[in-house]
C-alpha atoms as a PDB file:
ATOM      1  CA  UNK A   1      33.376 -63.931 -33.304  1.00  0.00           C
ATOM      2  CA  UNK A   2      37.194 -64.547 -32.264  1.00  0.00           C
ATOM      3  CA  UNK A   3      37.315 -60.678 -30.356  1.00  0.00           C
ATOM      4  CA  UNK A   4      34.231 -62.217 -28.849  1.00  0.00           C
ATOM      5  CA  UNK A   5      36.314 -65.375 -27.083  1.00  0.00           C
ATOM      6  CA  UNK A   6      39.307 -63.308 -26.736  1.00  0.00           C
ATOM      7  CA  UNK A   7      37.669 -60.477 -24.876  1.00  0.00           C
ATOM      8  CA  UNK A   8      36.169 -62.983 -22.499  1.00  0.00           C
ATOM      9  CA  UNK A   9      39.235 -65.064 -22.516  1.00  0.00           C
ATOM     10  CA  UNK A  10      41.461 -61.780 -21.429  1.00  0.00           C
ATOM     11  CA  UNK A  11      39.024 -60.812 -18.745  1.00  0.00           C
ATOM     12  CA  UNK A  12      39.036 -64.272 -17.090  1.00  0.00           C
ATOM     13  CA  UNK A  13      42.808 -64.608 -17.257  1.00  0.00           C
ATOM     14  CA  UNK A  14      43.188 -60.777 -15.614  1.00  0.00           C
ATOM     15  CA  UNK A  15      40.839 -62.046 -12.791  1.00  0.00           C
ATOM     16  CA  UNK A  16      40.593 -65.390 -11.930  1.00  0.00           C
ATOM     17  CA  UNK A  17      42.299 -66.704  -9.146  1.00  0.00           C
ATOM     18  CA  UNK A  18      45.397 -67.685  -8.913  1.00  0.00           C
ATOM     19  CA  UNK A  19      47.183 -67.949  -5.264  1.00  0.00           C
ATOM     20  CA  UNK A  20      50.737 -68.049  -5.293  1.00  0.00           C
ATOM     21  CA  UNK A  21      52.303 -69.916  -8.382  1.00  0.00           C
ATOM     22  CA  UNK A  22      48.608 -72.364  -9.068  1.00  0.00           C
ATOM     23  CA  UNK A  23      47.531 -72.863 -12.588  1.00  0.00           C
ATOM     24  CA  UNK A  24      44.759 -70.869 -13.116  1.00  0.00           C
ATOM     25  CA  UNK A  25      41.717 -73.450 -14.632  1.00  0.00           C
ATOM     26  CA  UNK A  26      39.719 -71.475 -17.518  1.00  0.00           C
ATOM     27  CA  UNK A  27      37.225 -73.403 -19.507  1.00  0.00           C
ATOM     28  CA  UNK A  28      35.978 -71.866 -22.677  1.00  0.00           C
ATOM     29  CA  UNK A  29      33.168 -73.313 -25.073  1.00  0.00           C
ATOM     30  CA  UNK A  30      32.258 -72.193 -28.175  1.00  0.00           C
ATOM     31  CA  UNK A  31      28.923 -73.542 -28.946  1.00  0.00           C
ATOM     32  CA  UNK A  32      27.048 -73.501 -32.577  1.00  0.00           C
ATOM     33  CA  UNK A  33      23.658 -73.934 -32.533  1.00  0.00           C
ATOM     34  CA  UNK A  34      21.588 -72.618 -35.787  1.00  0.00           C
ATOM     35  CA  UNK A  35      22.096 -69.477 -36.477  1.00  0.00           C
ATOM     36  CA  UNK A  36      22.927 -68.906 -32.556  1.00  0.00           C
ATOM     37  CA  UNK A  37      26.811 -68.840 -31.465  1.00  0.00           C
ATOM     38  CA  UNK A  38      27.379 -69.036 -27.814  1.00  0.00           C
ATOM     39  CA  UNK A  39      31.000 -68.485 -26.332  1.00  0.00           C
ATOM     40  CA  UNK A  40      31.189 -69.301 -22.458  1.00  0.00           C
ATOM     41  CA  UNK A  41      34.259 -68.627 -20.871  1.00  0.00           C
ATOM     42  CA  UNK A  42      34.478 -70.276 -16.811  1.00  0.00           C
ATOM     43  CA  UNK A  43      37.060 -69.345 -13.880  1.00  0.00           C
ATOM     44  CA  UNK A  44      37.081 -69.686 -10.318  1.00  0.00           C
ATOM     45  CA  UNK A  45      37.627 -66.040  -9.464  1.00  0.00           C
ATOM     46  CA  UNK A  46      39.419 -64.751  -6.478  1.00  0.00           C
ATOM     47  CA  UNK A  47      38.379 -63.143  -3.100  1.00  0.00           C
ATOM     48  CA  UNK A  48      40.872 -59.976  -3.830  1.00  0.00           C
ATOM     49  CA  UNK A  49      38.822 -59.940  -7.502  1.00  0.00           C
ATOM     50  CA  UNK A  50      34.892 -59.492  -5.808  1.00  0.00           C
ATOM     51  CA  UNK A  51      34.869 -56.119  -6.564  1.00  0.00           C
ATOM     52  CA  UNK A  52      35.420 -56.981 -10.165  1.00  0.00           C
ATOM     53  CA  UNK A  53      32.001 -58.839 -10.525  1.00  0.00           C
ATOM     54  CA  UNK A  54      30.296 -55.343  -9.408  1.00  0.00           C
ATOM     55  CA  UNK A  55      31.839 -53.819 -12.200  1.00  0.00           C
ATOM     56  CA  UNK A  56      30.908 -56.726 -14.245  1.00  0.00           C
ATOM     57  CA  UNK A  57      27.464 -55.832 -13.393  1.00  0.00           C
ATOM     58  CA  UNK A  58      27.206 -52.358 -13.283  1.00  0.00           C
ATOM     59  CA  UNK A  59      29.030 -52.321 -17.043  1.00  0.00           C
ATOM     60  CA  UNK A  60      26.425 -54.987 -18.353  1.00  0.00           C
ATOM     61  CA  UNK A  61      23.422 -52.650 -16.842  1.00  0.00           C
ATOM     62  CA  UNK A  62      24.816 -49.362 -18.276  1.00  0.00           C
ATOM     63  CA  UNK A  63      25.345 -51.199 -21.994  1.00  0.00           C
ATOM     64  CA  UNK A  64      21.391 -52.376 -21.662  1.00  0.00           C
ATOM     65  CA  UNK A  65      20.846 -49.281 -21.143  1.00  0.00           C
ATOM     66  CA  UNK A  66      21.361 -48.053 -24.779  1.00  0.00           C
ATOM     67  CA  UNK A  67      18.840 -49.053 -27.194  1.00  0.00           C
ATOM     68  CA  UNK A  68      22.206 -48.466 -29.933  1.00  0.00           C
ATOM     69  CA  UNK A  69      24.807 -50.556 -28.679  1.00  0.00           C
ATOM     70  CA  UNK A  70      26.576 -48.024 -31.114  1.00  0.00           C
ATOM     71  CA  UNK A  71      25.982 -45.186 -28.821  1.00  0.00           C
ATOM     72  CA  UNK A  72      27.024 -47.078 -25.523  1.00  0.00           C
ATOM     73  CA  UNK A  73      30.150 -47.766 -27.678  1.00  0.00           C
ATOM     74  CA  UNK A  74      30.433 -44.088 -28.595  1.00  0.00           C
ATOM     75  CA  UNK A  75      30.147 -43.473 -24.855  1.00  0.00           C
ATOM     76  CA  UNK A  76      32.451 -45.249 -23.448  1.00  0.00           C
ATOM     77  CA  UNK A  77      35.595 -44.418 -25.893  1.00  0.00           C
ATOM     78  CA  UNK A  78      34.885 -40.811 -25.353  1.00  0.00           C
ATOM     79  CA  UNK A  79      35.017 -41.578 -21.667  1.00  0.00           C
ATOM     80  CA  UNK A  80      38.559 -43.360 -21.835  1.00  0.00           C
ATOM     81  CA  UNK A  81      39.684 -40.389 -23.971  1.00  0.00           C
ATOM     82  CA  UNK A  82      38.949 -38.393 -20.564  1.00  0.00           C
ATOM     83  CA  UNK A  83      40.717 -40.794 -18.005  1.00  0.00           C
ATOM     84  CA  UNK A  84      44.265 -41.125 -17.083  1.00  0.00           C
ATOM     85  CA  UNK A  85      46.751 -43.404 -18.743  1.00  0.00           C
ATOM     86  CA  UNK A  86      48.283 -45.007 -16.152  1.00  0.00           C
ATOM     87  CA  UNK A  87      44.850 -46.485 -15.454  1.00  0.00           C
ATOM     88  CA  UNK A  88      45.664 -50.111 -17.095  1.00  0.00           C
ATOM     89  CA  UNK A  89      42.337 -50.691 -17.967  1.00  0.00           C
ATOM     90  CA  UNK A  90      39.671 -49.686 -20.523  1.00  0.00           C
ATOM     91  CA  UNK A  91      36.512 -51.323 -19.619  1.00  0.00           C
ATOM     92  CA  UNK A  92      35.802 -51.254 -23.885  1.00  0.00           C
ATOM     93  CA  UNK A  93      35.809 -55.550 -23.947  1.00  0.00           C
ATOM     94  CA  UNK A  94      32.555 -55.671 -23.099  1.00  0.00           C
ATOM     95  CA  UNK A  95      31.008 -53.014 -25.016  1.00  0.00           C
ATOM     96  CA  UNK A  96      33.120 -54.485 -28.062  1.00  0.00           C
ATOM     97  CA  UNK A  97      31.212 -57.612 -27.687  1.00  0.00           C
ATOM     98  CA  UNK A  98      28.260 -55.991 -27.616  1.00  0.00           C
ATOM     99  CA  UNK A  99      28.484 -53.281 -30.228  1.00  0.00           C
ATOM    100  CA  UNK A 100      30.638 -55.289 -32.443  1.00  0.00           C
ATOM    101  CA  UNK A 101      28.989 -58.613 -33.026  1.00  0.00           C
ATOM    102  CA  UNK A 102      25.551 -57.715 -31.362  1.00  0.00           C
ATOM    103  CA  UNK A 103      26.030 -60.502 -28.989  1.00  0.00           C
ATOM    104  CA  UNK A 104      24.012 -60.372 -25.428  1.00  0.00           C
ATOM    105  CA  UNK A 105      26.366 -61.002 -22.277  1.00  0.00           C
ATOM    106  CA  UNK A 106      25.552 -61.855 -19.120  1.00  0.00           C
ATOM    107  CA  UNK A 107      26.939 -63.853 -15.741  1.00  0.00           C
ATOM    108  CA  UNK A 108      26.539 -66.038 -13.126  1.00  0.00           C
ATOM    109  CA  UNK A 109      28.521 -66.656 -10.002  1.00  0.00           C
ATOM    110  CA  UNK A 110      28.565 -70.403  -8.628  1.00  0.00           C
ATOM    111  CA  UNK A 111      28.763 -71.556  -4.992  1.00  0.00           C
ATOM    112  CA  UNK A 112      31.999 -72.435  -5.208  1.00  0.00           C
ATOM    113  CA  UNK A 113      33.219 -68.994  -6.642  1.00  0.00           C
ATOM    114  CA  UNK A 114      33.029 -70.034 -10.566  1.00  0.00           C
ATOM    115  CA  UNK A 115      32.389 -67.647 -12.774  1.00  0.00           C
ATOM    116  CA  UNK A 116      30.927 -67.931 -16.214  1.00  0.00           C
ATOM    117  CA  UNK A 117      30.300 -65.538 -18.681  1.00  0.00           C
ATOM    118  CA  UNK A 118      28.708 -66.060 -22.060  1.00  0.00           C
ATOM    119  CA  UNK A 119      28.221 -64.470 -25.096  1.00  0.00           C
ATOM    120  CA  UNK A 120      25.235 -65.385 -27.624  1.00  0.00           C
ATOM    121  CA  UNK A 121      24.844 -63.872 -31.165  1.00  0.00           C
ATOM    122  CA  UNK A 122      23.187 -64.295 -34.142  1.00  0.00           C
ATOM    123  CA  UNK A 123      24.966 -65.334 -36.980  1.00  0.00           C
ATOM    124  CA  UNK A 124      24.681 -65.658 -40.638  1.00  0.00           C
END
């Protein structure tokens, strides 16, 4: 489960706000409950960075759409062998999570810009 909080970790340090030489605040839990593990990761994200939670979404809704998380896995890695270098970004974190430790992701935004992604798997 440590890709698990460092995937999310990585995402909210690449996009959570940070205006001119602020600390950036990022809470992360990792929560043990049973056989459940639960990471949640928090930042307040920025305004420049709202385009970000529509690829948040639209990534989450293309994994769910894969009854393998193998194949959306499969999918996505031949897609980045197709794309261009330079383009500083994979978007393979959070099909990891999912394909990897067969966790289920998903998001909220707060009022005040927060947001909070968690991870929940089963574990043995």
């Amino acid at each position: 489960f440590t890709m698990v909080a460092c995937e999310l970790a990585e995402n909210a340090l690449k996009y959570a706000e940070s205006p001119g030489n602020q600390k950036q605040n990022i809470h992360m839990s990792i929560i043990k409950d049973g056989s459940l593990l639960t990471v949640n990761v928090h930042s307040r994200i920025g305004t420049s960075n709202q385009h970000h939670l529509q690829q948040l979404d639209k990534t989450l809704q293309w994994v769910r759409g894969f009854q393998d998380p193998y194949q959306a896995y499969l999918e996505r890695v031949k897609e980045i062998s197709q794309e261009l270098m330079d383009q500083n970004k994979s978007g393979l974190g959070l099909v990891r999570i999912v394909y990897e430790a067969r966790a289920t992701i998903d998001f909220i935004v707060g009022e005040d810009n927060t947001l909070s992604v968690s991870a929940v798997a089963q574990i043995k």
